[in-house]
C-alpha atoms as a PDB file:
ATOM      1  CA  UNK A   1     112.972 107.298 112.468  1.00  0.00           C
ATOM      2  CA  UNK A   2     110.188 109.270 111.125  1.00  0.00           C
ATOM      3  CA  UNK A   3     107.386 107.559 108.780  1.00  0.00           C
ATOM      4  CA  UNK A   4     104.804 109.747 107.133  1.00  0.00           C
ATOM      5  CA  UNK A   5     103.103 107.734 104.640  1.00  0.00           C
ATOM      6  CA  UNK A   6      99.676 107.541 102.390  1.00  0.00           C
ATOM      7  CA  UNK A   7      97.768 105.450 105.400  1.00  0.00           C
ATOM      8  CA  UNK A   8     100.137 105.684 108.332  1.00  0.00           C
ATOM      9  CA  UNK A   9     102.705 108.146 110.312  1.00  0.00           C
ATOM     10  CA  UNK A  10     104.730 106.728 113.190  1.00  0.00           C
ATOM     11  CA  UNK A  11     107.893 108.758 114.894  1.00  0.00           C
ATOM     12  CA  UNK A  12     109.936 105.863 116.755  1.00  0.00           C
ATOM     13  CA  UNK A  13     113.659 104.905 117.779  1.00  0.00           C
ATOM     14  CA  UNK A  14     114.476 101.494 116.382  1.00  0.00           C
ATOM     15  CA  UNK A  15     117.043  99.060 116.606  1.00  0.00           C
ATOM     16  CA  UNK A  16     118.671  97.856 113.658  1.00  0.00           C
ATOM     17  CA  UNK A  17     120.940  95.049 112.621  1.00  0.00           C
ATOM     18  CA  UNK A  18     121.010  93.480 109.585  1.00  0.00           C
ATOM     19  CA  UNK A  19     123.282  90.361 107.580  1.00  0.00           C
ATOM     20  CA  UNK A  20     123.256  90.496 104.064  1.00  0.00           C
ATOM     21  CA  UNK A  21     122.067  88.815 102.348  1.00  0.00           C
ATOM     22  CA  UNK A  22     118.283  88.371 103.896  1.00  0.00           C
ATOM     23  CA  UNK A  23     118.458  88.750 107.067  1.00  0.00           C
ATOM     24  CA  UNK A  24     117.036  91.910 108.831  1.00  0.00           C
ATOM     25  CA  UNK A  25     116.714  92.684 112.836  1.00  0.00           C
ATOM     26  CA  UNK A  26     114.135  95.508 113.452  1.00  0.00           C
ATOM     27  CA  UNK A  27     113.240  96.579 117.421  1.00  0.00           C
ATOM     28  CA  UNK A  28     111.100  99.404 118.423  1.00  0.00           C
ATOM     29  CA  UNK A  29     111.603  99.490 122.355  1.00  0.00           C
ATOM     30  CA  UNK A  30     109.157 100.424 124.831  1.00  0.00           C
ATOM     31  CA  UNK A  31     109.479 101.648 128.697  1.00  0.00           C
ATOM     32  CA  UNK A  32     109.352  97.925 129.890  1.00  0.00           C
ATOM     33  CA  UNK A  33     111.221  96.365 127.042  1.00  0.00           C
ATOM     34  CA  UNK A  34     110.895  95.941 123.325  1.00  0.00           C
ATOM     35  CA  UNK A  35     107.220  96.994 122.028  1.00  0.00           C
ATOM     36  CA  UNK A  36     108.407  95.038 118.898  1.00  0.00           C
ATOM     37  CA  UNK A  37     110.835  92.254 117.929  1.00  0.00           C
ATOM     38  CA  UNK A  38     111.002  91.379 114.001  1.00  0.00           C
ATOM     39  CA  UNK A  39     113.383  89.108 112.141  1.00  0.00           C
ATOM     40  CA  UNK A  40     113.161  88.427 108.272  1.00  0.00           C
ATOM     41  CA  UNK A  41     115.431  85.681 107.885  1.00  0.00           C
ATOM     42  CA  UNK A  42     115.469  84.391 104.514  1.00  0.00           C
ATOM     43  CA  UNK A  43     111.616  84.244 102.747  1.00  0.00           C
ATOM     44  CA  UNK A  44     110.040  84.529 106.176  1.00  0.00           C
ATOM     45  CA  UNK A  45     109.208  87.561 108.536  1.00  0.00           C
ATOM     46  CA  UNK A  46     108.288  87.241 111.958  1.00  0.00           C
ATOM     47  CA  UNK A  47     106.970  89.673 114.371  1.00  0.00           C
ATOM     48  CA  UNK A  48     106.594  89.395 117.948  1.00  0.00           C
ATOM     49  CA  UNK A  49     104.784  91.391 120.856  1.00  0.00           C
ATOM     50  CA  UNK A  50     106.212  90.312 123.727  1.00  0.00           C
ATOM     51  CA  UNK A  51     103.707  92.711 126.146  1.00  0.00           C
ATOM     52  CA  UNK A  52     100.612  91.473 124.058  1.00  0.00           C
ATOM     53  CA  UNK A  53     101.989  88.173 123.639  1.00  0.00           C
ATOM     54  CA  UNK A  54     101.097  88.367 120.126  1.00  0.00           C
ATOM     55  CA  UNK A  55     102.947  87.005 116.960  1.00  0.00           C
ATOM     56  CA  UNK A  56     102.887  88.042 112.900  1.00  0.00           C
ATOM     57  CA  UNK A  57     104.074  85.270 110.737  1.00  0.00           C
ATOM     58  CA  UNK A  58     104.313  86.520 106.717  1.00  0.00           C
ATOM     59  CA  UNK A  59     106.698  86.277 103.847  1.00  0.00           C
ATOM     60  CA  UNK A  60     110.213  88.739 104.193  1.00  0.00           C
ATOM     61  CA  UNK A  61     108.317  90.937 100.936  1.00  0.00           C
ATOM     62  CA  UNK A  62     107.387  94.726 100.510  1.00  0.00           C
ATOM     63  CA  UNK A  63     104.495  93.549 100.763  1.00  0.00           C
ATOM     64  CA  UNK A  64     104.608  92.397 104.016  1.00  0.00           C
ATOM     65  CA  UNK A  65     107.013  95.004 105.199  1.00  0.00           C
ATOM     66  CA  UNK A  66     104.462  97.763 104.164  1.00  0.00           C
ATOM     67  CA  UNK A  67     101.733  95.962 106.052  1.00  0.00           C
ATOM     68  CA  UNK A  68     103.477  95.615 109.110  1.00  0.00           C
ATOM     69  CA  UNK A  69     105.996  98.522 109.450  1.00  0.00           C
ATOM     70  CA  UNK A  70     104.413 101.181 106.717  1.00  0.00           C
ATOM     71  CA  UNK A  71     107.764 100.678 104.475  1.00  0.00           C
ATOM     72  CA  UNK A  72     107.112  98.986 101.166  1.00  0.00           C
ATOM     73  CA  UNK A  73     110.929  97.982 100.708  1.00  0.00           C
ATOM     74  CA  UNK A  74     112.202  94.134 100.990  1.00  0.00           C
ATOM     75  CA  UNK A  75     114.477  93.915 103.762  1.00  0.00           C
ATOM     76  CA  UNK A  76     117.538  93.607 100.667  1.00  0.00           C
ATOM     77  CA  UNK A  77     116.350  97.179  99.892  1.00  0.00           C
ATOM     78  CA  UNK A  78     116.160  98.158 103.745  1.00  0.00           C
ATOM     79  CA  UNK A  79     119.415  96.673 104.034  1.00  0.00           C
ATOM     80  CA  UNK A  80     120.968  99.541 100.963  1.00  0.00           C
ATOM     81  CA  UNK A  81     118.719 102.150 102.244  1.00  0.00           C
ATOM     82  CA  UNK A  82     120.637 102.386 105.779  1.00  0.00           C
ATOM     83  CA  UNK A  83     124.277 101.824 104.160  1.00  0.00           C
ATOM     84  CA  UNK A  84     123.834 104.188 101.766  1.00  0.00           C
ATOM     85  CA  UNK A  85     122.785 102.702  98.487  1.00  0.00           C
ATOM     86  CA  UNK A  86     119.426 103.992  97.175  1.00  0.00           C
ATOM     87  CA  UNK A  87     116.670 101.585  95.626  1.00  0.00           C
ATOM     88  CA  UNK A  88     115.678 102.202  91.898  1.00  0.00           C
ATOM     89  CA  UNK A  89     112.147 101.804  93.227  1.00  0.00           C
ATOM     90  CA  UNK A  90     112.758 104.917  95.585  1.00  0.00           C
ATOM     91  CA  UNK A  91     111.228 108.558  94.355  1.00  0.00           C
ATOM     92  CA  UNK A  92     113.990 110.268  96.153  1.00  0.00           C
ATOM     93  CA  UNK A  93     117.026 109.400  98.393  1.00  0.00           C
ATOM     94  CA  UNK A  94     119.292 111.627  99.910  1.00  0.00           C
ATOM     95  CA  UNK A  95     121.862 110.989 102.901  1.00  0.00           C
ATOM     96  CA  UNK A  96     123.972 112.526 105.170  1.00  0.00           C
ATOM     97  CA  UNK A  97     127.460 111.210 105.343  1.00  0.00           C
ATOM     98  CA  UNK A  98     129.075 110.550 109.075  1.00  0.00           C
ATOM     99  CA  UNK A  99     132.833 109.316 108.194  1.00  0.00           C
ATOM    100  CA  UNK A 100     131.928 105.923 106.554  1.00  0.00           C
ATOM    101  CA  UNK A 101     128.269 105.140 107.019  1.00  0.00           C
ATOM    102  CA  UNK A 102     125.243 107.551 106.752  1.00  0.00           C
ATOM    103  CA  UNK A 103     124.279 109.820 109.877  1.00  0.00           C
ATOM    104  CA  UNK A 104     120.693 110.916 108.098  1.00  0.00           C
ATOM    105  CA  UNK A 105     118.508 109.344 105.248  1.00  0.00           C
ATOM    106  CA  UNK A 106     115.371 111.027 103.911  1.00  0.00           C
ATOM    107  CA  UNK A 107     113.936 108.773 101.144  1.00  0.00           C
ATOM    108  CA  UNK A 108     110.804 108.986  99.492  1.00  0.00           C
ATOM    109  CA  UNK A 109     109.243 105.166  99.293  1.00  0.00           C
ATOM    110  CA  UNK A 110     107.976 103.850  96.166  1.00  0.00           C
ATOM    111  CA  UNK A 111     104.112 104.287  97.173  1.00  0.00           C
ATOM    112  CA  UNK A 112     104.657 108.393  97.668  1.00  0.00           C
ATOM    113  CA  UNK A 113     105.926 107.737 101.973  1.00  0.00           C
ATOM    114  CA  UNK A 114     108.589 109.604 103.655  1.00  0.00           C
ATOM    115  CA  UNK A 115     111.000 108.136 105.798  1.00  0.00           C
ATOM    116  CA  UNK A 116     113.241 109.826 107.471  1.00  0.00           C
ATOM    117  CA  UNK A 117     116.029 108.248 109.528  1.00  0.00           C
ATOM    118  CA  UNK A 118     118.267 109.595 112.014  1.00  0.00           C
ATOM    119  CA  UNK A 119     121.450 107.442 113.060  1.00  0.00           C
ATOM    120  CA  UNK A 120     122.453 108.195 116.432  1.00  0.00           C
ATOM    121  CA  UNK A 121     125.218 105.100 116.184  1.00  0.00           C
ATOM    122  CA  UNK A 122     126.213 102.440 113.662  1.00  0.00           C
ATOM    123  CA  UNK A 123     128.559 100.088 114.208  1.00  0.00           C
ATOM    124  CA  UNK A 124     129.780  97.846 111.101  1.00  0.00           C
ATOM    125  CA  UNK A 125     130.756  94.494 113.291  1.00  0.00           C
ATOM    126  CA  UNK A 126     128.146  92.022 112.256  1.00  0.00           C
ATOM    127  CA  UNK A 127     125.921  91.045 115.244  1.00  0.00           C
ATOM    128  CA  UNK A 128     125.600  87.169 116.070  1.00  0.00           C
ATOM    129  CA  UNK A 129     123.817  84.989 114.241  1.00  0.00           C
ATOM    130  CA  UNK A 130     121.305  84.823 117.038  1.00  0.00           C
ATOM    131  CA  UNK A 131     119.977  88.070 116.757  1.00  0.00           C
ATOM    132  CA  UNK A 132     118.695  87.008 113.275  1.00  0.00           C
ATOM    133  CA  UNK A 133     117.166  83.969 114.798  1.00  0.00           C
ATOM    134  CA  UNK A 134     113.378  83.573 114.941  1.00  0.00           C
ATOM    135  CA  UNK A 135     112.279  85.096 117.734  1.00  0.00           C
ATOM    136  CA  UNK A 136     110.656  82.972 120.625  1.00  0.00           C
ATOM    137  CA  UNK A 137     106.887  82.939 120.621  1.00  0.00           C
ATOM    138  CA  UNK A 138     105.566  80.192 121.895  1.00  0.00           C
ATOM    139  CA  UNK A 139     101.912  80.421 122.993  1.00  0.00           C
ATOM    140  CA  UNK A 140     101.724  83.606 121.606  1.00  0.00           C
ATOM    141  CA  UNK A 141      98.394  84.224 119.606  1.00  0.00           C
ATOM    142  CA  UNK A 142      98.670  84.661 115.995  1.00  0.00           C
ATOM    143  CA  UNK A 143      97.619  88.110 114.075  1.00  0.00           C
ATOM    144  CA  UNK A 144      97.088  89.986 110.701  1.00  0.00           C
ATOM    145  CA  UNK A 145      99.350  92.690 109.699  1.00  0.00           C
ATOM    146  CA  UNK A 146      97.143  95.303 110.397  1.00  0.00           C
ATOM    147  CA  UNK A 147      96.532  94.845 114.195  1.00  0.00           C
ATOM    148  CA  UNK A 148     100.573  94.161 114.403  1.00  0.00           C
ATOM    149  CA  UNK A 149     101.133  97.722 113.044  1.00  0.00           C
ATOM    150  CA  UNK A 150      98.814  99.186 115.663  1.00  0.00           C
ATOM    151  CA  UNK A 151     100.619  97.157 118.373  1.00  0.00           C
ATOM    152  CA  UNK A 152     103.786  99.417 117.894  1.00  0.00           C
ATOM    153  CA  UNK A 153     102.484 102.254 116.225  1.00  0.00           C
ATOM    154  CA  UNK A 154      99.501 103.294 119.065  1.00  0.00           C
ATOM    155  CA  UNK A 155     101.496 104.336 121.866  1.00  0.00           C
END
């Protein structure tokens, strides 16, 4: 996926699985394992740093979601964006059709961002209910949105 937004760019593979109807499974991996873990399960969102030991702890919001991951979407909205389904909120939305799910996405977000989204496989079996579970964290020090971004987004 490609992000190029008013504050923020970011060019990143990510791992996505999602439940409907509020539960949402980003990871962003890294050379030594995931760089990022984040689960919005319901009203909450929780993102993990597993390298930095590190946790964010907010409401599942656009709010939240454009803090932490540039995208001003709730994870519902995520959740249409990547089967297809374009928010109202969304400037523009085009996709690229594989035979039943989306192979590209290029959507303009709500606060002027591009994202861009290339799907190299989807699979429509819903994962386990585990993967939507919290993930672990304890002793983990807490932080803002801000610093989680640049956990993910700096290298």
């Amino acid at each position: 996926m490609s992000l190029k937004g008013p504050e923020f760019r970011a060019r990143t593979r990510a791992l996505v699985a999602f439940r409907r109807p509020d539960a949402l499974r980003l990871e962003v991996p890294g050379p030594a394992g995931p760089r990022l873990v984040a689960v919005a399960n319901g009203a909450t969102l929780t993102a993990v740093f597993p390298a930095e030991r590190a946790v964010f702890v907010g409401e599942a919001t656009s709010e939240a979601l454009a803090s932490l991951l540039g995208v001003p979407l709730t994870p519902a909205e995520v959740m249409d964006l990547l089967v297809g389904v374009g928010s109202p909120r969304l400037k523009a939305y085009r996709v690229g059709w594989g035979p039943t799910l989306p192979r590209s996405i290029a959507a303009t977000l709500p606060d002027g961002g591009r994202l861009d989204v290339t799907v190299d496989d989807a699979d429509v079996v819903p994962p386990p209910a585990a993967a939507f579970e919290t993930p672990d964290h304890e002793g983990y020090r807490p932080i803002e949105a801000g610093e989680a971004r640049s956990l993910w987004s700096a290298r």
